[in-house]
Protein backbone atom coordinates (compact mmCIF):
# COMPACT_ATOMS: atom_id res chain seq x y z
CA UNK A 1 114.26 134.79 78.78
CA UNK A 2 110.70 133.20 78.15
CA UNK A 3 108.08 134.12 80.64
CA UNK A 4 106.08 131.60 81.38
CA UNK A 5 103.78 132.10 84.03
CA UNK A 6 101.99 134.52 82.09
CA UNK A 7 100.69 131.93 79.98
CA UNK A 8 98.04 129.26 80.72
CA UNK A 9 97.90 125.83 79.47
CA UNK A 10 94.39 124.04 78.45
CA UNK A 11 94.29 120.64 78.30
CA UNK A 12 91.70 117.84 76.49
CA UNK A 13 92.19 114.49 77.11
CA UNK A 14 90.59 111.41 75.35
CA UNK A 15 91.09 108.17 77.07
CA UNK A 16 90.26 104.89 75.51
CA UNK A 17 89.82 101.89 78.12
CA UNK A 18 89.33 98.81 76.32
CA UNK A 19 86.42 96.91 77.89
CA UNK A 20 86.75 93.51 79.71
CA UNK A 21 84.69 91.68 77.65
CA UNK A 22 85.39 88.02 76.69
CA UNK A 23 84.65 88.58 72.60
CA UNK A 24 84.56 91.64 70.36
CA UNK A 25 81.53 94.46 70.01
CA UNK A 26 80.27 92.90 67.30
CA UNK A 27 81.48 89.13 66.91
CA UNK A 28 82.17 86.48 68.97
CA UNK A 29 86.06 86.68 68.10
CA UNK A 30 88.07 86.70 71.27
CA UNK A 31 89.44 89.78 72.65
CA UNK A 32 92.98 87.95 74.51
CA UNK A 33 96.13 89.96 74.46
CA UNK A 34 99.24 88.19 73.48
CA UNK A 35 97.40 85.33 70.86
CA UNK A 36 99.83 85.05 67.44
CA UNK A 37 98.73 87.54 65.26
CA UNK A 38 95.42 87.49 62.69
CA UNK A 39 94.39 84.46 64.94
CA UNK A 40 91.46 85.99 66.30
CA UNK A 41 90.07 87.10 63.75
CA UNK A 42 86.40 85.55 61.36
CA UNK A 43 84.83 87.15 58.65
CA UNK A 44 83.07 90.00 60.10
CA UNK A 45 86.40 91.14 61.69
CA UNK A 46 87.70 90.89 58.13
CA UNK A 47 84.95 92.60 56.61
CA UNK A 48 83.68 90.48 54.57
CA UNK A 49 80.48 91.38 52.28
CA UNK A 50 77.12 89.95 53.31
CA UNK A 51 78.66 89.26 57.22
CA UNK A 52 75.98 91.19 59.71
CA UNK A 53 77.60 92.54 63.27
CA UNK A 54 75.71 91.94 66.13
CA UNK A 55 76.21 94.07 69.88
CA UNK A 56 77.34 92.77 72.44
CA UNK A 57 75.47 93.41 75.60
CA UNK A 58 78.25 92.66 78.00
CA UNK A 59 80.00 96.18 76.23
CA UNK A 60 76.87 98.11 76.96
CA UNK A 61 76.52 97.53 80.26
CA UNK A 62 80.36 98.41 81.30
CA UNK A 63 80.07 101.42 79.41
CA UNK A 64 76.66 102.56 81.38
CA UNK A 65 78.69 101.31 84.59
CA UNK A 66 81.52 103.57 84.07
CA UNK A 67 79.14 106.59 82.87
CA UNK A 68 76.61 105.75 86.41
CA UNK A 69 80.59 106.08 88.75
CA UNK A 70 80.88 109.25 86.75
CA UNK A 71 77.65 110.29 87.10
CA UNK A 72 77.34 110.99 83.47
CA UNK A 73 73.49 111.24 82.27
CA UNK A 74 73.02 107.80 80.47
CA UNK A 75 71.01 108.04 77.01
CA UNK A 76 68.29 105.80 77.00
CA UNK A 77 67.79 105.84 72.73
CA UNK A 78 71.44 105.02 71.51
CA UNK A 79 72.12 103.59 68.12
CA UNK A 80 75.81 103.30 66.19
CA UNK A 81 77.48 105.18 63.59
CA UNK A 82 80.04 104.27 60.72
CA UNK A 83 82.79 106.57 60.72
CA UNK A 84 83.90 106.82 56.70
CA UNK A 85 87.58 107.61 58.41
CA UNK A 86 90.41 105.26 56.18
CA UNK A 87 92.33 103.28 58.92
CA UNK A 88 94.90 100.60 56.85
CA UNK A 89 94.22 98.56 59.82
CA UNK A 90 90.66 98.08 59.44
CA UNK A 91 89.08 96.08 57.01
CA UNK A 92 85.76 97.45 56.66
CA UNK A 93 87.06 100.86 55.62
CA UNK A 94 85.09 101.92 58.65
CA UNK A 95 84.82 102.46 62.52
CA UNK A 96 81.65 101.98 64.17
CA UNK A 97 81.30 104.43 66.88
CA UNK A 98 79.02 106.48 68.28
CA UNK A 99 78.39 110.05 67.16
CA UNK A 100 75.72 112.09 68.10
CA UNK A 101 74.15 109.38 70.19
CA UNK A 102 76.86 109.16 73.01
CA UNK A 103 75.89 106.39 75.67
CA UNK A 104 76.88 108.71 78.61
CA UNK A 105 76.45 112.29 78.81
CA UNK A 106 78.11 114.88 80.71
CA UNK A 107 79.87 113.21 84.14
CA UNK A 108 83.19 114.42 86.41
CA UNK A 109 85.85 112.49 88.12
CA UNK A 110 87.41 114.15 91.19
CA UNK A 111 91.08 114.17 91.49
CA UNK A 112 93.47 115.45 94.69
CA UNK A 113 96.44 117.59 93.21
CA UNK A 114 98.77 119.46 95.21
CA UNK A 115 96.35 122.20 95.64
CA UNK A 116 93.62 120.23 97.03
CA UNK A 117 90.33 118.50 95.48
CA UNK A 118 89.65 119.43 91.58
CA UNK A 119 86.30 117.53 89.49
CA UNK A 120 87.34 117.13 85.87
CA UNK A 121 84.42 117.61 84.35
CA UNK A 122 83.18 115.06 81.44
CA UNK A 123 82.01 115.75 77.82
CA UNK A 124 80.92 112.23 76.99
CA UNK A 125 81.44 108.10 77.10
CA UNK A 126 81.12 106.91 73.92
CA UNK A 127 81.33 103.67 72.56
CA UNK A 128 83.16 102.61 69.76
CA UNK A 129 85.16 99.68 68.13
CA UNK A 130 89.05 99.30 68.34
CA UNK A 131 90.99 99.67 64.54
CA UNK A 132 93.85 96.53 64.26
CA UNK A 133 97.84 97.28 64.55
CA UNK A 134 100.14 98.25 62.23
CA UNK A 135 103.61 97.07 62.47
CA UNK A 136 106.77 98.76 60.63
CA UNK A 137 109.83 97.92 62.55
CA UNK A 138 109.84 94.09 61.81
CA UNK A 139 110.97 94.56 58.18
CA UNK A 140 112.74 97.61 56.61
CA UNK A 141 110.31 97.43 53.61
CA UNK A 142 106.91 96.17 54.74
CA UNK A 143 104.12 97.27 57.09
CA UNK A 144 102.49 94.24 58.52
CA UNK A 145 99.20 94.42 59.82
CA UNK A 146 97.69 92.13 62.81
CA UNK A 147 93.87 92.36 62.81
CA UNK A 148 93.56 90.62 66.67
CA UNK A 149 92.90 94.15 68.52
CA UNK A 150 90.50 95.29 65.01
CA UNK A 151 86.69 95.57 66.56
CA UNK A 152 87.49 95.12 70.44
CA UNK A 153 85.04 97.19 72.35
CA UNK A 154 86.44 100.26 73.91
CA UNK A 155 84.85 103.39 75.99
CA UNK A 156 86.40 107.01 74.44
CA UNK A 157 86.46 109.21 77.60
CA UNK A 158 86.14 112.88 76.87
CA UNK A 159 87.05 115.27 78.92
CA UNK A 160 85.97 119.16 78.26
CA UNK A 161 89.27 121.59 77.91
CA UNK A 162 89.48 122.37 81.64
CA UNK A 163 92.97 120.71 82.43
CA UNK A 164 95.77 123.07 83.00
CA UNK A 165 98.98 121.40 83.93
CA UNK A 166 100.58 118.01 83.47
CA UNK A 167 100.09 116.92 87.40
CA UNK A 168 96.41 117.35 86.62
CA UNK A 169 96.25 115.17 83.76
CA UNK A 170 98.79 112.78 85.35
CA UNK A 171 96.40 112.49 88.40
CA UNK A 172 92.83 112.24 85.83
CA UNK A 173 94.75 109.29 83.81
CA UNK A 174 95.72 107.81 87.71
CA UNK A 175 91.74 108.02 88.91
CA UNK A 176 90.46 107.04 85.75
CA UNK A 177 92.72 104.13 85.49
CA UNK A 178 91.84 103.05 89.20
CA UNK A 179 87.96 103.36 88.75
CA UNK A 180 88.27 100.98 85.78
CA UNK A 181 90.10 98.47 87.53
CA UNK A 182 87.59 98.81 90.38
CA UNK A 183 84.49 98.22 88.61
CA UNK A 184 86.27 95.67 86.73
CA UNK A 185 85.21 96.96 83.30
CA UNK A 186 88.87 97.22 82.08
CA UNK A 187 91.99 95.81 83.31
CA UNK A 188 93.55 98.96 83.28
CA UNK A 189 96.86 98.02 81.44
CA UNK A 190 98.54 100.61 79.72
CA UNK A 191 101.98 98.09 78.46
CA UNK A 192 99.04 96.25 76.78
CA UNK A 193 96.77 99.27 75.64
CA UNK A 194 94.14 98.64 77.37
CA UNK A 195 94.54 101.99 78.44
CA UNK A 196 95.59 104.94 75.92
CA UNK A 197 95.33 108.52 75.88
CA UNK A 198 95.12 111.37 73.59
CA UNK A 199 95.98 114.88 74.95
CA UNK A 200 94.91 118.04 73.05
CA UNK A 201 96.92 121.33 74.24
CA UNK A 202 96.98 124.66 73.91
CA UNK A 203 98.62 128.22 75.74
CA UNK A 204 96.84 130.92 75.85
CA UNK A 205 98.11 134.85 78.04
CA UNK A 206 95.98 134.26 81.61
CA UNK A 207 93.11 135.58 81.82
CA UNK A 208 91.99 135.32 77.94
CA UNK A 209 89.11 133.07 77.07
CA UNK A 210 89.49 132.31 73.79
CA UNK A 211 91.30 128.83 72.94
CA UNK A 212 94.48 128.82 71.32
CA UNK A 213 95.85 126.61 68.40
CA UNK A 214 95.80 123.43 69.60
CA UNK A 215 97.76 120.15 68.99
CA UNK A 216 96.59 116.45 69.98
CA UNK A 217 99.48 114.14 71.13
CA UNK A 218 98.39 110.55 70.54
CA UNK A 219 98.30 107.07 71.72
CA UNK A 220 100.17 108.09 74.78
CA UNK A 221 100.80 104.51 76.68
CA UNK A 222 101.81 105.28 80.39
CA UNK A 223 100.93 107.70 83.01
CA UNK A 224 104.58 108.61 83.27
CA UNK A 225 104.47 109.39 79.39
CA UNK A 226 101.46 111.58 79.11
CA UNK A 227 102.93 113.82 82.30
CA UNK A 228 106.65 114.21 80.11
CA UNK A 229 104.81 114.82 76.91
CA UNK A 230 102.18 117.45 78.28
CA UNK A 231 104.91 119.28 79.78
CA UNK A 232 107.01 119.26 77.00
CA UNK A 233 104.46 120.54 74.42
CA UNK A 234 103.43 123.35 76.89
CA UNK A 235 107.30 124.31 76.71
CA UNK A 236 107.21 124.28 73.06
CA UNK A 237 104.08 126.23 72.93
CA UNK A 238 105.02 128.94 74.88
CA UNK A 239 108.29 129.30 73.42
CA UNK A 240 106.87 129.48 69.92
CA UNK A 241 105.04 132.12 71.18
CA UNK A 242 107.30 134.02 72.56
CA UNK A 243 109.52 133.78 69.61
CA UNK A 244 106.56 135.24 66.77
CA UNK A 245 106.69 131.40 65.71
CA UNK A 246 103.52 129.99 64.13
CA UNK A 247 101.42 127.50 66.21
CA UNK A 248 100.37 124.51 63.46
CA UNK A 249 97.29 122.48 64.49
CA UNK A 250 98.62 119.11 63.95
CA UNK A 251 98.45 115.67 65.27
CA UNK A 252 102.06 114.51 67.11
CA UNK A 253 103.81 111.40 68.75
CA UNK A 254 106.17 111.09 71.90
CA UNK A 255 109.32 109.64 71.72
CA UNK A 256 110.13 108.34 75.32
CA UNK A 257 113.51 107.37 74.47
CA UNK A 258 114.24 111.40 74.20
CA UNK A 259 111.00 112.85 76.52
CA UNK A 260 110.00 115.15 73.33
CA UNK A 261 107.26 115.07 70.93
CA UNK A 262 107.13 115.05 67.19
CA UNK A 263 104.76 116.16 64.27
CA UNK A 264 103.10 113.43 62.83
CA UNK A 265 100.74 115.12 60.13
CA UNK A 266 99.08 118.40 59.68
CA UNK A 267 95.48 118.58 60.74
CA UNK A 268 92.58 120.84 59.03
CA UNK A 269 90.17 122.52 61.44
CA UNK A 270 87.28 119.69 60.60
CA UNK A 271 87.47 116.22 59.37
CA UNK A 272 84.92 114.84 57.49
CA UNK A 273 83.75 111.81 59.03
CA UNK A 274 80.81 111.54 56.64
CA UNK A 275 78.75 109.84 60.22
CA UNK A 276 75.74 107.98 59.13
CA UNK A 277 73.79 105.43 61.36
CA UNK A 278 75.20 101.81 60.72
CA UNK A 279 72.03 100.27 58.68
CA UNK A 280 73.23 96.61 59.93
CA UNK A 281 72.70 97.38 63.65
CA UNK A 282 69.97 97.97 65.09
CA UNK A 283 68.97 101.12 67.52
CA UNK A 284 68.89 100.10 71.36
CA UNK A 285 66.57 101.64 73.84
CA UNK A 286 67.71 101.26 77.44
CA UNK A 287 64.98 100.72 80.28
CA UNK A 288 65.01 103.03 83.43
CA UNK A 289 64.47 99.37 85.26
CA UNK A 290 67.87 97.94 83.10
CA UNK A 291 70.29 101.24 84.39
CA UNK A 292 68.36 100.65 87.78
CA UNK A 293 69.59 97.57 88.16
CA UNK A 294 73.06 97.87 86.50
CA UNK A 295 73.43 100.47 88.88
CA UNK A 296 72.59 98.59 91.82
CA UNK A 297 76.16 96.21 90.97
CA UNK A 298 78.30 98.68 90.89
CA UNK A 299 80.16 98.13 94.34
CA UNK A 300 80.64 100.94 96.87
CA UNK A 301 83.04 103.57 94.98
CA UNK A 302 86.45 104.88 96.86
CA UNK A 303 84.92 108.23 97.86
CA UNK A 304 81.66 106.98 99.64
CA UNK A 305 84.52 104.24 101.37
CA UNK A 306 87.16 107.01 102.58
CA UNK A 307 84.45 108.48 103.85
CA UNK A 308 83.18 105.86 105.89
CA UNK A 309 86.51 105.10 106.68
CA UNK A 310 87.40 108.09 107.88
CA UNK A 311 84.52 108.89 110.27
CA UNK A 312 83.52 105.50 111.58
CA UNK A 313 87.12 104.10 111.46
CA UNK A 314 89.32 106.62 112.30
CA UNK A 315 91.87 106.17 109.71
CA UNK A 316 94.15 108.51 108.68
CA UNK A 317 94.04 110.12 105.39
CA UNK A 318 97.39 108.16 103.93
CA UNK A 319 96.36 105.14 105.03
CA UNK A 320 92.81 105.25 103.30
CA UNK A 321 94.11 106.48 100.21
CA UNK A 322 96.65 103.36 100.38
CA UNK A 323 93.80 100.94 101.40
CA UNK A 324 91.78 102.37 98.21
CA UNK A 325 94.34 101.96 95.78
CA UNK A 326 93.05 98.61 94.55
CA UNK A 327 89.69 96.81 94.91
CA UNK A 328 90.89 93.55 95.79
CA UNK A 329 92.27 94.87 99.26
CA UNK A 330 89.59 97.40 100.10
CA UNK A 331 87.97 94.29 100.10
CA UNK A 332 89.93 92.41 102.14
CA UNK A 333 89.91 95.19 104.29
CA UNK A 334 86.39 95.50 105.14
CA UNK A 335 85.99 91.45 105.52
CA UNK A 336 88.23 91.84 108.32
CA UNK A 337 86.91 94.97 110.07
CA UNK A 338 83.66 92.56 110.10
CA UNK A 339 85.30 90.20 112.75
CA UNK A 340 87.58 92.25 114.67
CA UNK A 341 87.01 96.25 115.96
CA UNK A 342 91.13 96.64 115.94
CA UNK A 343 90.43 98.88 112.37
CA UNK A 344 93.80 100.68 112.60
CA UNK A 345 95.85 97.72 113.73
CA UNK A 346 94.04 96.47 110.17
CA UNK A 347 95.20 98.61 108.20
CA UNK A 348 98.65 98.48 109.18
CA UNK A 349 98.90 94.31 108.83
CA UNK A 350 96.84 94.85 105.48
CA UNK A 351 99.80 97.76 104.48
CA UNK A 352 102.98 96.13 105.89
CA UNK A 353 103.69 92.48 106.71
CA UNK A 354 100.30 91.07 104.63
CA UNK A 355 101.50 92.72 101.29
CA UNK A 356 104.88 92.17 101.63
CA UNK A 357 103.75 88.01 102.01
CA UNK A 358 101.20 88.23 98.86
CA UNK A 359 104.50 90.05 96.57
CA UNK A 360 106.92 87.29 98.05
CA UNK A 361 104.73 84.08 97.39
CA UNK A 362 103.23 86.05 94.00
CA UNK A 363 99.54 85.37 95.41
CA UNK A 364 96.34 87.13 95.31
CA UNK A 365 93.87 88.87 98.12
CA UNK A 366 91.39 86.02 97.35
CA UNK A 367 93.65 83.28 98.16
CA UNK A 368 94.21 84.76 101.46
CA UNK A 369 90.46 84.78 102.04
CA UNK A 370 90.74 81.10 104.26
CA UNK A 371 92.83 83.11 106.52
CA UNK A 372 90.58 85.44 107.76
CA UNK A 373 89.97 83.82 110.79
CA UNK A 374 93.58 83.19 111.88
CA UNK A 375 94.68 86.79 111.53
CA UNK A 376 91.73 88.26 113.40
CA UNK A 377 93.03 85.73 115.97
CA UNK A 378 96.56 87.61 115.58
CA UNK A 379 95.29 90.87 115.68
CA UNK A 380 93.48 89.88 119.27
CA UNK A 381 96.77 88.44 120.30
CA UNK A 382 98.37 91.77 119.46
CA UNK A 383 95.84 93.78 121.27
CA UNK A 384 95.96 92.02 124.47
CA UNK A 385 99.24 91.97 124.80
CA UNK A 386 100.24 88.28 124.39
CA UNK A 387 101.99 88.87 121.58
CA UNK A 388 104.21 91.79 120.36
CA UNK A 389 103.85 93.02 116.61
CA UNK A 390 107.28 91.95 115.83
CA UNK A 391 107.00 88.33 116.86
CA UNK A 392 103.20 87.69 115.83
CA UNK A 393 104.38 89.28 111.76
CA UNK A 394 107.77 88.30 111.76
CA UNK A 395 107.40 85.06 113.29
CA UNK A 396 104.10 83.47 113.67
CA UNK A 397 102.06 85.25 110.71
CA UNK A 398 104.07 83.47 107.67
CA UNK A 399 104.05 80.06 109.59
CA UNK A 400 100.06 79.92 109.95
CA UNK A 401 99.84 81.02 106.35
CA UNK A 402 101.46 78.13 105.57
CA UNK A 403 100.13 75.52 107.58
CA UNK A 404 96.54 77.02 108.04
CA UNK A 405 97.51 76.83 111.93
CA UNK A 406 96.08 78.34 115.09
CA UNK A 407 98.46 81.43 115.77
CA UNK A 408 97.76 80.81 119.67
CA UNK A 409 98.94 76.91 119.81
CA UNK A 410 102.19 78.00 117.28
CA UNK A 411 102.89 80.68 119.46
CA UNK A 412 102.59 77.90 122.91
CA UNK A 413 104.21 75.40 121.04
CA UNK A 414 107.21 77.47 119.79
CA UNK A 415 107.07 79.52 123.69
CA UNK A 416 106.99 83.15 122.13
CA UNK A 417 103.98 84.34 124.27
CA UNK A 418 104.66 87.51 125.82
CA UNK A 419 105.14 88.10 129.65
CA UNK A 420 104.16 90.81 131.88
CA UNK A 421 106.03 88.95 134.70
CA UNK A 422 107.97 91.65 136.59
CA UNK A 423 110.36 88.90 137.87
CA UNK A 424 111.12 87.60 134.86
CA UNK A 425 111.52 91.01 133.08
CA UNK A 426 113.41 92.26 135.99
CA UNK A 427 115.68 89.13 135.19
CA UNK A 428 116.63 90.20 131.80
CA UNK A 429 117.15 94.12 132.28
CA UNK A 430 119.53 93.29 135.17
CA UNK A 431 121.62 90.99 132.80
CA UNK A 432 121.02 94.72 130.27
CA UNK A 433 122.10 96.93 131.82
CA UNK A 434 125.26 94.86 134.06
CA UNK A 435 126.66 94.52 129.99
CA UNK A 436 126.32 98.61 129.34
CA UNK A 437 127.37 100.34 132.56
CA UNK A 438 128.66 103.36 130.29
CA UNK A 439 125.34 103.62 128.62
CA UNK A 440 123.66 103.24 132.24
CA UNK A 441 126.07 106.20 133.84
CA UNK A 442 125.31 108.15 130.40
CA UNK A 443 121.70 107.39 130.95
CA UNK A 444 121.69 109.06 134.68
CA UNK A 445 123.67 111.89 133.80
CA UNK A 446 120.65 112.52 131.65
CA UNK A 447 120.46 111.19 127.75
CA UNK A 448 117.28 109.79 128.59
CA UNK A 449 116.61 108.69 124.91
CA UNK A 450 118.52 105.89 125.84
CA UNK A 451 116.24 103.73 127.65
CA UNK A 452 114.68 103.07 124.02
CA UNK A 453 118.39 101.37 123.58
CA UNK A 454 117.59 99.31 127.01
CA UNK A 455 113.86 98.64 125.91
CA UNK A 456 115.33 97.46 122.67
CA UNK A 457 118.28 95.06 124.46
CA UNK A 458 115.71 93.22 126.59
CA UNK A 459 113.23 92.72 123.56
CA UNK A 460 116.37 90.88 122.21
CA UNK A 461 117.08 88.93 125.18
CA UNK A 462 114.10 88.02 125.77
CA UNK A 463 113.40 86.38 121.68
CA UNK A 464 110.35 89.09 121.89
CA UNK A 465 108.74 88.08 124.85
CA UNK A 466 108.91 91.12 127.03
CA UNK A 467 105.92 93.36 127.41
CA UNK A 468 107.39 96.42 126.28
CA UNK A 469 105.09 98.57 128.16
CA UNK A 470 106.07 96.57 131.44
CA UNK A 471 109.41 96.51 130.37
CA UNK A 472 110.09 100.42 129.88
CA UNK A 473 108.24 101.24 133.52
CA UNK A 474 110.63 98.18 135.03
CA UNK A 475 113.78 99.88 133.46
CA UNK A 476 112.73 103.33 134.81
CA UNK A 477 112.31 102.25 138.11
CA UNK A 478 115.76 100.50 137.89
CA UNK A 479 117.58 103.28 136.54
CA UNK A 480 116.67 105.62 139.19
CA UNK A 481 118.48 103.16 142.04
């Protein structure tokens, strides 16, 4: 039997986030998913002699974004390198990257695993242009090739080997993916690839130091994938080293359809690259006043918010993890704890009956924006009692949406205002509890959890309009005659 907790996994990951630009690095060529193929494509996408590539500065300043949320060390002389590396799907015969020039240095991103917080700590964010897409399952006897994705700018994330399990890299890919989406520099999608990753493993016997054979597993397309395929290549690892086998470094591919990985080619210990700057683009020097002032748009990060959250809010942890899960309703968030101090009652609209109305009608945070007003107006309503939760979300909440409303002259007009009226509470639990006389006796001879059944009778009676705090004190007083 295979012992493997004596053994130690170390992990490498390179992501590649494809940058939200309108047009390619180094043309104007549009950067669209889903256009018919070779469509977006002009001469210097195809290579052509005597074209001349130009940067684009949108690129540059998403890729100093992302390194300034990592707090990566930003190089202020940065100029690009070809990268004499044959791709079939590039027409130059070239990538131009970056090599020893990498825009952002160094950098972490902190992740929450099961054993608490963990920083992942950075090697470099590099720029570098996307290669085109080769297709071979259209025809049994051709490769096609569609040259739409070939120069779209992309950030290379590069992670030093300090991973050691699949959860970690599962919950790196998660942040990562997150943080791009928040400072809108990628969208994030990995059923696109916008988003791939390449994971480098070894196993080595705890408490050795020295690296072990490694092998890269590439292009992996979805969180889910890159957790199955870590895990199984750690399996395979161990057990070939169990078994006397020899570890090959070599580049492999995941097949989801089985959850197992497969050898693609052999790899030598270097590849020459042949770098050498590009002589068609120019060096760039970046002012401290330029990072200065990208730096000042980049909007307040999840971490500095939780925090916030946490201390001046009161929030629990689940709920600000929930709330920080996407930009668009942190956002929403905090432009309604600006008109109303009811921060937890918030969160809960914002996490229940608000996104289950923006999945139904298939509608954004920012169309909601209008409605501000009316729900701090709910949330009052709420507070002081004039409305239950049940009535003001289930009832009056969707109906304002609609017709842009008062929720106060809906809920007068349609009589669903609630009443702290003893008499007319006292009304409807007499009416309660003359229809359960069993429960009533059962009640008395002491299953007190019932008088949530009772509570729960008179909120029907009354269509919601019962104070339940008034309510459960009226039905314990009438209970004990």
């Amino acid at each position: 039997m295979v012992n493997r907790d004596k053994y130690e996994a170390v992990i490498g990951l390179e992501i590649h986030a494809q940058l939200a630009t309108n047009s390619k690095l180094f043309c104007g060529d549009a950067t669209s998913f889903g256009a018919a193929p070779n469509t977006h494509v002009s001469p210097i996408t195809l290579g052509h002699p005597g074209t001349l590539p130009k940067t684009n500065k949108i690129a540059v300043e998403y890729a100093i974004k992302m390194g300034l949320a990592c707090n990566s060390k930003i190089a202020t002389d940065n100029y690009f390198a070809r990268k004499n590396y044959f791709y079939p799907d590039l027409p130059k015969g070239y990538q131009i990257s970056q090599h020893t020039t990498p825009i952002c240095i160094g950098g972490e991103v902190k992740i929450k695993s099961s054993t608490g917080e963990k920083t992942i700590q950075l090697n470099r964010i590099h720029l570098e242009e996307d290669a085109g897409k080769s297709i071979h399952d259209i025809t049994p006897t051709d490769t096609l090739i569609d040259l739409n994705r070939a120069g779209t700018p992309l950030i290379e994330m590069v992670t030093e080997p300090c991973l050691h399990s699949a959860e970690d890299a599962f919950l790196y890919v998660s942040e990562v993916r997150k943080l791009v989406r928040w400072l809108g520099v990628c969208d994030g999608n990995m059923e696109e690839g916008s988003l791939r990753c390449d994971a480098n493993i070894s196993v080595r016997l705890k408490g050795e130091t020295t690296l072990g054979t490694k092998v890269e597993v590439k292009n992996l397309n979805s969180i889910r994938n890159i957790k199955k395929a870590i895990e199984f290549e750690i399996d395979r690892l161990i057990e070939l080293k169990e078994t006397g086998g020899n570890i090959i470094q070599q580049t492999r591919s995941f097949d989801a359809n089985n959850d197992t990985t497969f050898s693609i080619r052999d790899k030598e210990d270097a590849n020459d690259y042949r770098y050498f700057p590009d002589p068609d683009l120019a060096p760039f020097h970046l002012t401290e006043s330029y990072i200065a002032e990208i730096k000042s748009s980049i909007p307040a990060l999840p971490a500095v918010l939780k925090n916030t959250w946490k201390s001046q809010f009161g929030l629990s942890e689940y709920d600000i993890d929930q709330l920080c899960e996407q930009k668009e309703e942190a956002d929403f968030f905090m432009a309604l704890t600006t008109q109303t101090k009811h921060y937890k009652a918030a969160a809960n609209w914002i996490l229940g009956p608000i996104r289950e109305y923006l999945n139904e009608q298939q509608i954004s945070y920012l169309d909601l924006q209008k409605s501000i007003p009316q729900l701090v107006e709910l949330l009052e309503l709420v507070a002081s009692n004039q409305l239950n939760f049940s009535v003001a979300s289930g009832k009056i909440f969707k109906a304002i949406m609609d017709s842009g409303g008062s929720p106060i002259s809906y809920a007068q007009e349609n009589n669903l205002l609630q009443t702290n009226s003893s008499d007319e509470i006292n009304n409807w639990i007499t009416q309660v509890l003359s229809s359960n006389p069993e429960k009533v006796a059962a009640y008395k001879k002491g299953k007190k959890g019932l008088i949530g059944l009772f509570v729960g009778e008179v909120k029907k009676l009354s269509k919601g309009k019962a104070d339940p705090k008034v309510t459960t004190e009226l039905l314990e007083a009438a209970l004990l005659k």
